[in-house]
C-alpha atoms as a PDB file:
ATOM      1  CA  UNK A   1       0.000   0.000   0.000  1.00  0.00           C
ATOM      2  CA  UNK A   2       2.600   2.498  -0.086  1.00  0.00           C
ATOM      3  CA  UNK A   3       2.819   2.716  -3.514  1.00  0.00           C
ATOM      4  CA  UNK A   4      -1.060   4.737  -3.298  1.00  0.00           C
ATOM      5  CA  UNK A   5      -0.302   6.636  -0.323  1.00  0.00           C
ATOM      6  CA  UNK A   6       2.988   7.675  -1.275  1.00  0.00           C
ATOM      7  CA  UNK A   7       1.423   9.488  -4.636  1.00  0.00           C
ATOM      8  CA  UNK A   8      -1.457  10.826  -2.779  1.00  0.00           C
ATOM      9  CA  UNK A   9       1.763  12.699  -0.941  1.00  0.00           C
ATOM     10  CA  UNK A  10       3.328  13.815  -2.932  1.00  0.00           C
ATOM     11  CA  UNK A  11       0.768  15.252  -5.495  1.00  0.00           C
ATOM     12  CA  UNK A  12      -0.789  17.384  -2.024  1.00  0.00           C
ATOM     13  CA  UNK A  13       2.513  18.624  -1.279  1.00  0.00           C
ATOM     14  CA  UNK A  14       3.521  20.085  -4.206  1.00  0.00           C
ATOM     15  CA  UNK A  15       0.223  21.575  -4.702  1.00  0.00           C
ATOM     16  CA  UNK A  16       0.834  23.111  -1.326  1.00  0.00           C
ATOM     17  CA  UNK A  17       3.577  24.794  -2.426  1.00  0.00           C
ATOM     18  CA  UNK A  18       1.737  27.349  -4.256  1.00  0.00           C
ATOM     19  CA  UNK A  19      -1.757  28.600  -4.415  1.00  0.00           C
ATOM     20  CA  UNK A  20      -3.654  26.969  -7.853  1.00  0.00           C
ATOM     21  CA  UNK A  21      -5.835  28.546 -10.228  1.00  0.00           C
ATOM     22  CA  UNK A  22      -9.057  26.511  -8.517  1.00  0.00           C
ATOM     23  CA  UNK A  23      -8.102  28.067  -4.938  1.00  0.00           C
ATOM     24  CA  UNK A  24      -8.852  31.697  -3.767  1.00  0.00           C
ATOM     25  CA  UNK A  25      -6.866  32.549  -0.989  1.00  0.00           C
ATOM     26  CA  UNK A  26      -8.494  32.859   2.399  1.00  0.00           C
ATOM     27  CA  UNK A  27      -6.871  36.356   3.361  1.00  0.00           C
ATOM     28  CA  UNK A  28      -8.991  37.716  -0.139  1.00  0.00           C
ATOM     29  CA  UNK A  29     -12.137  37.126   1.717  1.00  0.00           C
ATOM     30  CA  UNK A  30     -14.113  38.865   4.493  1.00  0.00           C
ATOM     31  CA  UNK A  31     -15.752  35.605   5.588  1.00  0.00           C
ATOM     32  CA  UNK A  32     -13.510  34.979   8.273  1.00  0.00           C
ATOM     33  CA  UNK A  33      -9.888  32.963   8.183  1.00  0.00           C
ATOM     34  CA  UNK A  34     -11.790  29.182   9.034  1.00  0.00           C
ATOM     35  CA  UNK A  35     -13.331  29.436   5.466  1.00  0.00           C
ATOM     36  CA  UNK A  36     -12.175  27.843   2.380  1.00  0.00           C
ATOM     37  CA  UNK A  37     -13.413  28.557  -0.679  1.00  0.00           C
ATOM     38  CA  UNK A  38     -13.471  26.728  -4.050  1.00  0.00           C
ATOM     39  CA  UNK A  39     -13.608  27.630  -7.202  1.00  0.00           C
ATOM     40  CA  UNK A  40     -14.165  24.226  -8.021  1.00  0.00           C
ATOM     41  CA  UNK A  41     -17.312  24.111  -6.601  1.00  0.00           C
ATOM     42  CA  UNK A  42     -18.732  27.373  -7.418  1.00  0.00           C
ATOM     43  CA  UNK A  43     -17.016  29.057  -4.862  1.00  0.00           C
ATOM     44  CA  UNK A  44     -18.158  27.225  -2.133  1.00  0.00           C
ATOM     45  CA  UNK A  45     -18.045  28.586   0.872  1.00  0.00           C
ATOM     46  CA  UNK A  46     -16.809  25.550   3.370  1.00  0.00           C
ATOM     47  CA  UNK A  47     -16.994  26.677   7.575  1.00  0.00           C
ATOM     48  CA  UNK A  48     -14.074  24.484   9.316  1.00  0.00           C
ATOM     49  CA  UNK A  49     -16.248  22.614  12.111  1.00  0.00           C
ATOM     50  CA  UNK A  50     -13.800  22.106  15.657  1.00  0.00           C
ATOM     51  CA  UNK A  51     -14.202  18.272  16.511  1.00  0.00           C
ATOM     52  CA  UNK A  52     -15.533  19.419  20.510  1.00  0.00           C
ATOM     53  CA  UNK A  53     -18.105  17.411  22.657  1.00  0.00           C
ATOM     54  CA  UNK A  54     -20.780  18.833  21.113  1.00  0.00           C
ATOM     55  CA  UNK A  55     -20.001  17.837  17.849  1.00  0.00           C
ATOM     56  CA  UNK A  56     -19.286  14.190  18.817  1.00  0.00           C
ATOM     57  CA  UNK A  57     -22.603  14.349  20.828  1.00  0.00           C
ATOM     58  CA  UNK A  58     -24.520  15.295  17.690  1.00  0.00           C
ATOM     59  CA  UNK A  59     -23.173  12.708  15.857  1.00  0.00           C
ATOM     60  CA  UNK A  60     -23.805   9.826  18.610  1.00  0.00           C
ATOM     61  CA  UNK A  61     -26.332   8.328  16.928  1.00  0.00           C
ATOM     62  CA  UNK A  62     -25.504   7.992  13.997  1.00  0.00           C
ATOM     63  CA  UNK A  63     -22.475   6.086  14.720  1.00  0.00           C
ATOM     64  CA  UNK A  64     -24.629   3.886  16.699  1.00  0.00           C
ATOM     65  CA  UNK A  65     -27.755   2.975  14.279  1.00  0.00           C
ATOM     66  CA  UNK A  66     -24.975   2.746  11.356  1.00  0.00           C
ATOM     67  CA  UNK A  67     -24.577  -0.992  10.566  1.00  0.00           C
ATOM     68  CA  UNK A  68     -22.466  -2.001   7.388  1.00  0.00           C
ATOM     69  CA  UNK A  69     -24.222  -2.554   4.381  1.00  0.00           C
ATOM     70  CA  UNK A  70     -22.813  -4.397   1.657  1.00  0.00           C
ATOM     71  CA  UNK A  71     -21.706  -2.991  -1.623  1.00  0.00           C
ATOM     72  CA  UNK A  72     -19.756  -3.866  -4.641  1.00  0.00           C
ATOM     73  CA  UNK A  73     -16.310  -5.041  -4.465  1.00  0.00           C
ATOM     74  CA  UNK A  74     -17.237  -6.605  -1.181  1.00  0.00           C
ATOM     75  CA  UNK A  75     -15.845 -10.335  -0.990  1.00  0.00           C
ATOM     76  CA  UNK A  76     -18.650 -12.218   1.151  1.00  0.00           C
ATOM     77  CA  UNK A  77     -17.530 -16.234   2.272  1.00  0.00           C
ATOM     78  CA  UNK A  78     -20.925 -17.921   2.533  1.00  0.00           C
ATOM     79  CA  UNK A  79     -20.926 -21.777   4.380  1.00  0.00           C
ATOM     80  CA  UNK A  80     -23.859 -23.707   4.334  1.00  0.00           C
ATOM     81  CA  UNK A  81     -24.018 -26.616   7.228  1.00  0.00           C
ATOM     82  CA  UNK A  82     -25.321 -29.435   7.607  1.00  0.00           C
ATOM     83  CA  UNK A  83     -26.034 -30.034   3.391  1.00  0.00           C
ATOM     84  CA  UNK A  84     -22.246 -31.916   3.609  1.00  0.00           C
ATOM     85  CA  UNK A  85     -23.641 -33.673  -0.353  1.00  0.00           C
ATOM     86  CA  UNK A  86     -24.324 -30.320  -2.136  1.00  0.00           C
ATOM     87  CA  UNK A  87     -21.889 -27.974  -0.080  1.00  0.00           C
ATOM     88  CA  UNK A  88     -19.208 -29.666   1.656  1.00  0.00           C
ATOM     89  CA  UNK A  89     -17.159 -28.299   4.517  1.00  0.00           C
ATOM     90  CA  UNK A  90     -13.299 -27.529   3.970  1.00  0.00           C
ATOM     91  CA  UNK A  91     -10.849 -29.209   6.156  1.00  0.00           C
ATOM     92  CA  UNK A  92      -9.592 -26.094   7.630  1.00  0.00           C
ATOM     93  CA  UNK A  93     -11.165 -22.296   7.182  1.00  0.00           C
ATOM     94  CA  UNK A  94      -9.647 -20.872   4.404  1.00  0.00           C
ATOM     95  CA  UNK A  95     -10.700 -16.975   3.622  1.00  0.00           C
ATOM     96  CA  UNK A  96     -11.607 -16.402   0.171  1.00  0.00           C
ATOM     97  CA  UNK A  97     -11.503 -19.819  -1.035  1.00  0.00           C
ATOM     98  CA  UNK A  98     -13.349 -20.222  -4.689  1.00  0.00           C
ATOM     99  CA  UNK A  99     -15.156 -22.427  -3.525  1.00  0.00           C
ATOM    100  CA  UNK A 100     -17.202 -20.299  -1.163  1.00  0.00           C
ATOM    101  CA  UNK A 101     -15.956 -16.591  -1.822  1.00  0.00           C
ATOM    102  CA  UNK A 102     -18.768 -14.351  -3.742  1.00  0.00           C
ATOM    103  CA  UNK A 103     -17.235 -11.321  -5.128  1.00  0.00           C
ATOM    104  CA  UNK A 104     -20.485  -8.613  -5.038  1.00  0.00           C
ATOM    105  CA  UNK A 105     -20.763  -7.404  -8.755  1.00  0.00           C
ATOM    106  CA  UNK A 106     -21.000  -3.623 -10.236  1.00  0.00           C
ATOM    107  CA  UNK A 107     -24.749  -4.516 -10.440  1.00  0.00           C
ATOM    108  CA  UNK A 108     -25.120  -5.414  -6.765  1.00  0.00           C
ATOM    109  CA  UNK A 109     -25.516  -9.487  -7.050  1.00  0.00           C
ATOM    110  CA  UNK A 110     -23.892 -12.275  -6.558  1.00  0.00           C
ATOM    111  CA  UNK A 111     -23.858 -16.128  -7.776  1.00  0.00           C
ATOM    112  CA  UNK A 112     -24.529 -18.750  -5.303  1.00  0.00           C
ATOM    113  CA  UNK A 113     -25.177 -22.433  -6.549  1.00  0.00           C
ATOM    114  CA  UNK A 114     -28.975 -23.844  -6.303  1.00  0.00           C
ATOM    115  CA  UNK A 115     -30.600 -20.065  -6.046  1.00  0.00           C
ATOM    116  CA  UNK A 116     -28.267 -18.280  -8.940  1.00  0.00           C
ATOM    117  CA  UNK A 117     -28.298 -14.533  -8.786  1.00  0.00           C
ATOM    118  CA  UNK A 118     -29.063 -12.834  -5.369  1.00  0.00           C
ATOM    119  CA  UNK A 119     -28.840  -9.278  -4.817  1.00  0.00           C
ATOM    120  CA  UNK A 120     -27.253  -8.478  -1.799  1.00  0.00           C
ATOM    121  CA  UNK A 121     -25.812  -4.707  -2.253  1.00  0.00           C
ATOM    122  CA  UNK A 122     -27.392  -2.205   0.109  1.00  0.00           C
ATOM    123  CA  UNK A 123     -28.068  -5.188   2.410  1.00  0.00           C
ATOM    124  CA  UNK A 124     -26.417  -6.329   6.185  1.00  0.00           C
ATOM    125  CA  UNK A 125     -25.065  -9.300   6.794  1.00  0.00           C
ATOM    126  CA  UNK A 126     -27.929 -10.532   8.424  1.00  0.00           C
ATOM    127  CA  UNK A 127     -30.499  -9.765   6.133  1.00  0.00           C
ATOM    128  CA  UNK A 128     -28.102 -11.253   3.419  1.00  0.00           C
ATOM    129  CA  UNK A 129     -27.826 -14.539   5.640  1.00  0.00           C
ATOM    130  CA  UNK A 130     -32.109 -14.626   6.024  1.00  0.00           C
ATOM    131  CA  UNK A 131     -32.466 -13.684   2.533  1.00  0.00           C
ATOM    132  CA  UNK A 132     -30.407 -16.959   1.355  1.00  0.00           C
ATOM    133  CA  UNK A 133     -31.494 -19.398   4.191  1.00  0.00           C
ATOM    134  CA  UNK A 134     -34.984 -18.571   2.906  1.00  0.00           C
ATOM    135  CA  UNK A 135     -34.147 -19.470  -0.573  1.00  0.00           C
ATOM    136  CA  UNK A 136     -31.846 -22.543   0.451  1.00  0.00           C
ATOM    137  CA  UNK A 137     -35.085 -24.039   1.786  1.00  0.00           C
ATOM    138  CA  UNK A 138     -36.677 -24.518  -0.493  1.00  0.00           C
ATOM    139  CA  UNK A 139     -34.824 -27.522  -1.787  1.00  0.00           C
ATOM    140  CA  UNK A 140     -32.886 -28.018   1.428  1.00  0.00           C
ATOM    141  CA  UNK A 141     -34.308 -28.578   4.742  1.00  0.00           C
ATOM    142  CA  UNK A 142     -33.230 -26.869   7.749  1.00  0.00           C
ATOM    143  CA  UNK A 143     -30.194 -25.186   5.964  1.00  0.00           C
ATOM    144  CA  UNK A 144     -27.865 -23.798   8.388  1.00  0.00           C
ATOM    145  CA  UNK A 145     -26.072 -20.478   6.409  1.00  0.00           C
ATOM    146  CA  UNK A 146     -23.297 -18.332   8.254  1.00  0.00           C
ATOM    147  CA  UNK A 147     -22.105 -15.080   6.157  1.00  0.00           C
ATOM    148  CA  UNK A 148     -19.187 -13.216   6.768  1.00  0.00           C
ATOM    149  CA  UNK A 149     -17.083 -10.164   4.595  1.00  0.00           C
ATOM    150  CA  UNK A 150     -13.888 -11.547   4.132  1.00  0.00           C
ATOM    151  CA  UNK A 151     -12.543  -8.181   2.168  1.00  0.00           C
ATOM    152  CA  UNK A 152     -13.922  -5.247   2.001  1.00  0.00           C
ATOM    153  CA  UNK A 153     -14.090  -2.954  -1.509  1.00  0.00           C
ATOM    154  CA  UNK A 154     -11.183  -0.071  -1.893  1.00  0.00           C
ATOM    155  CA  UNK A 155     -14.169   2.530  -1.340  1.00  0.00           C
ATOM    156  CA  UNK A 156     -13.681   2.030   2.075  1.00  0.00           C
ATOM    157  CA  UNK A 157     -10.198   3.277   2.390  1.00  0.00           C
ATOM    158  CA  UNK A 158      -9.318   6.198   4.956  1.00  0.00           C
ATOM    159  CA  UNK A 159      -6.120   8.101   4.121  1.00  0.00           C
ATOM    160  CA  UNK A 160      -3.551   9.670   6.575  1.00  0.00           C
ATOM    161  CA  UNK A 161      -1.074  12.042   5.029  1.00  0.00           C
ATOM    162  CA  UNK A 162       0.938  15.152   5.947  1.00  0.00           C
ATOM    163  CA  UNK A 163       2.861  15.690   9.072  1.00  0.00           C
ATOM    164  CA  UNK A 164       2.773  11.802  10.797  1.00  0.00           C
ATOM    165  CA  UNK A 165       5.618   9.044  11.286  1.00  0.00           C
ATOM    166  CA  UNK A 166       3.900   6.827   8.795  1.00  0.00           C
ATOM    167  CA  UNK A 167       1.701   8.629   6.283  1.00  0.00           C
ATOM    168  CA  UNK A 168      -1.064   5.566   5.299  1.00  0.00           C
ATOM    169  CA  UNK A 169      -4.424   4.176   4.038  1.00  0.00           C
ATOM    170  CA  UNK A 170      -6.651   1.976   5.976  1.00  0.00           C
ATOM    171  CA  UNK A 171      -9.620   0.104   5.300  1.00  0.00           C
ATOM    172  CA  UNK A 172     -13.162   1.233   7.087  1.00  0.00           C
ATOM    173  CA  UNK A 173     -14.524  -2.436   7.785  1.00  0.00           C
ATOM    174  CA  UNK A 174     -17.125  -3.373  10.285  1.00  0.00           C
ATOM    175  CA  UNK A 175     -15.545  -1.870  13.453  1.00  0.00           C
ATOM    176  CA  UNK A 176     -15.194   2.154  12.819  1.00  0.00           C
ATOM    177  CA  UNK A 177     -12.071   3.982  13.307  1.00  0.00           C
ATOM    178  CA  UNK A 178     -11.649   6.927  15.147  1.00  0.00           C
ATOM    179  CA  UNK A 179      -9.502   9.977  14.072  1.00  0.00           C
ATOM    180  CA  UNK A 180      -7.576   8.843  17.366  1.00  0.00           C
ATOM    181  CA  UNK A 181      -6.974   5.825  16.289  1.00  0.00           C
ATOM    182  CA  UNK A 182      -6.068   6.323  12.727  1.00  0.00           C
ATOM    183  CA  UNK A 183      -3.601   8.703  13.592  1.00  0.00           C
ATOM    184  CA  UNK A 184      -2.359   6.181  16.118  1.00  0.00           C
ATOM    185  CA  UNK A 185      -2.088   3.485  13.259  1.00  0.00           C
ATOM    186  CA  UNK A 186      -0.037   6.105  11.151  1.00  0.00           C
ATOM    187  CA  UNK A 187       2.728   6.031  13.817  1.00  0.00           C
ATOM    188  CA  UNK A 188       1.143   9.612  15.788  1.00  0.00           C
ATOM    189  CA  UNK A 189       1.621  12.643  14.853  1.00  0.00           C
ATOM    190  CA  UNK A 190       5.671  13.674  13.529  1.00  0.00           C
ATOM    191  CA  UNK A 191       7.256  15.618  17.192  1.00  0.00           C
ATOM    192  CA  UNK A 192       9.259  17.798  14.986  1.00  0.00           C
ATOM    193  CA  UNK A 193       7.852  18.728  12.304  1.00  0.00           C
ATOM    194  CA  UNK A 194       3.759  18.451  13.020  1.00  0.00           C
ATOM    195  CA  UNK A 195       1.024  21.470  14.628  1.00  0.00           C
ATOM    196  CA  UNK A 196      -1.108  19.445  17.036  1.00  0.00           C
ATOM    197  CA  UNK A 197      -3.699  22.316  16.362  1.00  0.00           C
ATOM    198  CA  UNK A 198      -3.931  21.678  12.895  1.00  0.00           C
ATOM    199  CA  UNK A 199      -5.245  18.301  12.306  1.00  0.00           C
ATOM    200  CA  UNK A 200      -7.940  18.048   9.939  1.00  0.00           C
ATOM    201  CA  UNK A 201     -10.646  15.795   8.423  1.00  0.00           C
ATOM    202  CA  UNK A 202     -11.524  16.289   4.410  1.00  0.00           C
ATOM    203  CA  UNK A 203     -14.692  14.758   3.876  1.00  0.00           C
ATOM    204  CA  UNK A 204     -15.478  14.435   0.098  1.00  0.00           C
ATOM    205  CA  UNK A 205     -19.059  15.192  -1.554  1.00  0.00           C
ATOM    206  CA  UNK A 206     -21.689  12.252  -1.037  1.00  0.00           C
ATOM    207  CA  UNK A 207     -25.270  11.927  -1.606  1.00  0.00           C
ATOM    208  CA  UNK A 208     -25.249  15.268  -1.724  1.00  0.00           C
ATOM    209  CA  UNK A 209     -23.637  16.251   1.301  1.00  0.00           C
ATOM    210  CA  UNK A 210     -20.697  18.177   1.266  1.00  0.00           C
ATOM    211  CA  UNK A 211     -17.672  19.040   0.930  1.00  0.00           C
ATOM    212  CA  UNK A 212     -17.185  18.953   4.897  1.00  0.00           C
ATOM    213  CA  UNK A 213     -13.812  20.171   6.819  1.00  0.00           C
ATOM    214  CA  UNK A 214     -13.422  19.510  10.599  1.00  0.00           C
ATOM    215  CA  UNK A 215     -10.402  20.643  12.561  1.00  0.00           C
ATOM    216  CA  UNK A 216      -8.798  19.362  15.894  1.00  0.00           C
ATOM    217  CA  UNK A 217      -6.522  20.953  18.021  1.00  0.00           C
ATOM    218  CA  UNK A 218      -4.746  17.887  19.796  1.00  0.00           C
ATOM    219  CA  UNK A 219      -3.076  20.098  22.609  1.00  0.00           C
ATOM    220  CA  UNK A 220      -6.670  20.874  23.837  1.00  0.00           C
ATOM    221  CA  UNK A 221      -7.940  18.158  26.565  1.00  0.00           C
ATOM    222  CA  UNK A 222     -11.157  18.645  25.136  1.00  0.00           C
ATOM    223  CA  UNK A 223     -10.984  18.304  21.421  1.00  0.00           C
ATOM    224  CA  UNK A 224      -7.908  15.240  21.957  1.00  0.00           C
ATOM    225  CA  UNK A 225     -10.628  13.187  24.195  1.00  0.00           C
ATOM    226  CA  UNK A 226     -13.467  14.247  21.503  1.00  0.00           C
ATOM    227  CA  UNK A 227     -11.291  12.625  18.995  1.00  0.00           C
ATOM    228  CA  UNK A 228     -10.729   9.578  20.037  1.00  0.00           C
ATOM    229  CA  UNK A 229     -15.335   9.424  19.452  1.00  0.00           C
ATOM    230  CA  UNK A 230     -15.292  10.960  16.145  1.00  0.00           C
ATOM    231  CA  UNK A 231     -15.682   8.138  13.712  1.00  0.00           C
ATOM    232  CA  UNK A 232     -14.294   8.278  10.113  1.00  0.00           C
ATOM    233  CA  UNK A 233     -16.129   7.554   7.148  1.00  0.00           C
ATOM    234  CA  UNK A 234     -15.116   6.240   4.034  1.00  0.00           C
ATOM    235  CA  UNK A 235     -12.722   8.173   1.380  1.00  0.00           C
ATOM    236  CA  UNK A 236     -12.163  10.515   4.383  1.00  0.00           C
ATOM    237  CA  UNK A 237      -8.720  12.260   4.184  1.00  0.00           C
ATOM    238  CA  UNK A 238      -6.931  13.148   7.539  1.00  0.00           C
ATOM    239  CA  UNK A 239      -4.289  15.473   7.285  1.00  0.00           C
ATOM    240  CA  UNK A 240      -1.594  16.591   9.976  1.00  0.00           C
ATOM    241  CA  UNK A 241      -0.240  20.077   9.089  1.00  0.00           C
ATOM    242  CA  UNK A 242       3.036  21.535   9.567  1.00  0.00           C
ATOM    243  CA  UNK A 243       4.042  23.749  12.224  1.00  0.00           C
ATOM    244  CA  UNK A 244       5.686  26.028   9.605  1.00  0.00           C
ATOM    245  CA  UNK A 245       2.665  26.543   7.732  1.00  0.00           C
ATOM    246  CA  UNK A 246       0.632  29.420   8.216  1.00  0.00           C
ATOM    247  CA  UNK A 247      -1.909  29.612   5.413  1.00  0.00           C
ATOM    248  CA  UNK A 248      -3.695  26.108   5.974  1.00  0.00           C
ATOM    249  CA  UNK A 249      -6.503  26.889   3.686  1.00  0.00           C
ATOM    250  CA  UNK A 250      -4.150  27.032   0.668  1.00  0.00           C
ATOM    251  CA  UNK A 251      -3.694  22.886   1.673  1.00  0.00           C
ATOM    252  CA  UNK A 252      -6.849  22.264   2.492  1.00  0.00           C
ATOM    253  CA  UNK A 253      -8.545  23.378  -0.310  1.00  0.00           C
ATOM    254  CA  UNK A 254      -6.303  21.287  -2.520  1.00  0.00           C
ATOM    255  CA  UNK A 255      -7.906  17.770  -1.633  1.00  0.00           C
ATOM    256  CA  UNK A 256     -10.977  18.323  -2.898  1.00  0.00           C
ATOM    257  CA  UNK A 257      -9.704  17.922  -6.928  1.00  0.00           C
ATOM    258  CA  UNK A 258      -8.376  15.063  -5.600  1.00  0.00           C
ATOM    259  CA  UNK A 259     -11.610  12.837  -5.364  1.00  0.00           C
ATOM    260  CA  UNK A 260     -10.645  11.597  -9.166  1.00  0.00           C
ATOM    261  CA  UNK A 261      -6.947  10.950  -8.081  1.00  0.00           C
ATOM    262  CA  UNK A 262      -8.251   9.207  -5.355  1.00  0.00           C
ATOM    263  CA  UNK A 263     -10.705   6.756  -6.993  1.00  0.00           C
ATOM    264  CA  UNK A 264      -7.869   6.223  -9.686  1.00  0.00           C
ATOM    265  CA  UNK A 265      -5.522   5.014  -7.288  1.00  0.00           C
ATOM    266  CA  UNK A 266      -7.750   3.078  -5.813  1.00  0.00           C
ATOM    267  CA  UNK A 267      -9.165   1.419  -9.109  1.00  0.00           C
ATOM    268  CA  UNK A 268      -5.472   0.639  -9.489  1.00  0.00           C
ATOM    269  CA  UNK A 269      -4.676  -1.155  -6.324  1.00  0.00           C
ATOM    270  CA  UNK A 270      -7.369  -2.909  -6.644  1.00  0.00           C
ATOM    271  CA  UNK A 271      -6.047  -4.755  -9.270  1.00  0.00           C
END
């Protein structure tokens, strides 16, 4: 994986070298200096949100309804028990063996012997386990189905870059990650050459939410607890700035074009 990452860094920090034509400087605008704004998107006008308590608090429950739901890319490893004659159990577990790895499709389905296609994208495990034990039994009685995602799809990658030990990308699976503990998993933030107060979150456009930009300043109590219960989503971008620099918004506003770098990369180490 450091073959993605490592282009994802270097293509933000050359663009933060200089200010580029689809960027308008934040000291050219009365709005305040925690606004970016993009040419990109119509000169959006994109209010930096501090991760706090009260942020974290708002976004409680929807960390806690959220349950995975299964899209393409997804690798699911279905076993059926107890039908030993038409699906026979493996010696040993093996993860992603043909024989029971389904690969979700682009069109949301996948191929399982005796029922053929089954869409299953949009779905949680569980309803994708009820939805096939209901059509195993009809020519199998009492068939015992266990469902599990043995690899999730490159659109679930989170990406740490800037000032950490270990700039890298992580995959959002079941469990969620916290900005905490990504930046924990990217070796913590660099002693030397990182701002603790300048560690954002770029969230990219989707469903029609967004762009979103969230800031936390590490060296507050407050905002480094809060942090460790705000959840990442996927394609997030976390970046650590450098103590040196002292226009942020020029970097910042430079992920956005990135969404199509991003999903290229991806595409390509997915291959």
């Amino acid at each position: 994986m450091k073959g993605p990452i490592f282009i994802i860094f270097i293509c933000i920090y050359l663009c933060s070298c200089s200010i580029s034509p689809g960027m308008k400087p934040p000291s050219s605008s009365w709005f305040g200096p925690d606004v970016v704004i993009l040419e990109n998107f119509d000169d959006q006008k994109i209010k930096v949100k501090e991760i706090n308590a009260n942020l974290v608090n708002k976004q409680a429950n929807l960390v806690t309804n959220m349950e995975y739901k299964i899209s393409s890319g997804d690798i699911l490893t279905v076993l059926v028990w107890g039908q030993p004659e038409a699906f026979p159990s493996l010696s040993s577990y093996q993860p992603n063996n043909p024989q029971n790895a389904r690969t979700v499709g682009t069109d949301g389905y996948i191929f399982f012997p005796y029922i053929g296609k089954v869409y299953v994208a949009g779905l949680t495990i569980n309803q994708v386990r009820n939805n096939l034990t209901n059509l195993l039994s009809k020519d199998f009685i009492n068939p015992q189905v266990d469902v599990t995602i043995t690899r999730f799809n490159s659109k679930r990658n989170i990406y740490v870059v800037g000032e950490v030990s270990k700039p890298t990308n992580m995959v959002l699976g079941i469990e969620p990650i916290s900005l905490s503990e990504a930046l924990v998993r990217s070796g913590g933030l660099n002693p030397n050459t990182s701002d603790p107060k300048s560690v954002f979150v770029i969230r990219q456009p989707t469903q029609g939410i967004g762009p979103e930009i969230y800031r936390a300043n590490m060296k507050s109590p407050e905002e480094f607890i809060a942090s460790g219960q705000f959840y990442l989503k996927p394609r997030d971008i976390v970046y650590v700035g450098a103590a040196d620099i002292t226009q942020w918004n020029r970097v910042i506003s430079q992920f956005f074009p990135f969404a199509s770098l991003i999903n290229q990369v991806d595409n390509i180490s997915s291959e």
